[in-house]
Protein backbone atom coordinates (compact mmCIF):
# COMPACT_ATOMS: atom_id res chain seq x y z
CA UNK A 1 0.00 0.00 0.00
CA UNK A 2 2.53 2.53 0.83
CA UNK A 3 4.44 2.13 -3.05
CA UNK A 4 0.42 2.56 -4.38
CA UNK A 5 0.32 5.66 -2.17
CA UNK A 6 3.94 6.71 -3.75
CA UNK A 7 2.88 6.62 -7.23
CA UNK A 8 1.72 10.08 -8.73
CA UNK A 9 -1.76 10.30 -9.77
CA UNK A 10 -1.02 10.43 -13.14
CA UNK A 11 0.26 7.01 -13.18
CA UNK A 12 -2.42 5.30 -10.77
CA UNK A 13 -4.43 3.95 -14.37
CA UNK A 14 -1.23 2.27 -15.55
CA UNK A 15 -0.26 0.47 -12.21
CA UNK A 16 -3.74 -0.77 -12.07
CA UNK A 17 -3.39 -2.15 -15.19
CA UNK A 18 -0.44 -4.26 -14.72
CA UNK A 19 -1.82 -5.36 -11.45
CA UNK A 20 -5.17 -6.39 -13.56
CA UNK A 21 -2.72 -8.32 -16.00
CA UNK A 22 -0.82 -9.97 -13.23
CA UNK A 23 -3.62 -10.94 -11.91
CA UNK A 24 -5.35 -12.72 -14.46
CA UNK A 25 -1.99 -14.35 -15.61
CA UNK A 26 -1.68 -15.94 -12.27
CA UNK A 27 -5.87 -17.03 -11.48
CA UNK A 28 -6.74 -19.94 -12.86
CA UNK A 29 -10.40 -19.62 -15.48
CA UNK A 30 -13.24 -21.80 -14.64
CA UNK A 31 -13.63 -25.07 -16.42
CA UNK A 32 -16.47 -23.66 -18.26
CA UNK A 33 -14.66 -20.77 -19.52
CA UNK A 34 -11.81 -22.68 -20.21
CA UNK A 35 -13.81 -24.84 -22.59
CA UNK A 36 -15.53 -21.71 -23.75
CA UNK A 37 -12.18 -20.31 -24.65
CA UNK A 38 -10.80 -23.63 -26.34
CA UNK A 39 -14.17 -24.20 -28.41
CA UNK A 40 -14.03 -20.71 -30.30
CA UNK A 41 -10.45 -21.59 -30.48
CA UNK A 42 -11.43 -25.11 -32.04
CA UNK A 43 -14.23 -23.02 -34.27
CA UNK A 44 -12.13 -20.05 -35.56
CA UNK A 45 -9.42 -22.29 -36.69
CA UNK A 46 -6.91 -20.87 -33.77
CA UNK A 47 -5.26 -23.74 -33.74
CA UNK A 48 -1.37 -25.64 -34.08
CA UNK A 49 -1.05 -28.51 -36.11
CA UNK A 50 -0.42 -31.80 -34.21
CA UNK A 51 3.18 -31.98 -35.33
CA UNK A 52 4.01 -28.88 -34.35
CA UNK A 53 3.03 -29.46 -30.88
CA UNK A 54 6.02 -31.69 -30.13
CA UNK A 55 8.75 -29.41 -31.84
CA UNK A 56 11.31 -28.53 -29.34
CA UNK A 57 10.54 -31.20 -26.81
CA UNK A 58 12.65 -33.92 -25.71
CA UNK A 59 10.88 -36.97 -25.10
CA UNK A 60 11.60 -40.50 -25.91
């Protein structure tokens, strides 16, 4: 609280913003959303070719 309390006024928007973004990188989505997410995905044709999936890992 006291480094929120530091930061100029001008500047509040963007440290909420990063704190927004951290936040959401680190909470997990609900299953539903999840398979919301992955079934436009699926739909839209966002999506990596099976073979590609394995490029780069090592495993025997």
């Amino acid at each position: 609280m006291k480094e929120i309390k530091a930061t100029p006024d001008e500047y509040l928007p963007s440290l909420l913003d990063i704190m927004r973004i951290f936040r959401e990188s680190i909470t997990l989505k609900s299953a539903d959303e999840s398979f919301k997410e992955g079934w436009h995905e699926a739909m839209t044709g966002e999506t990596i070719p099976i073979d590609k999936l394995w490029t780069g890992i090592d495993a025997e």
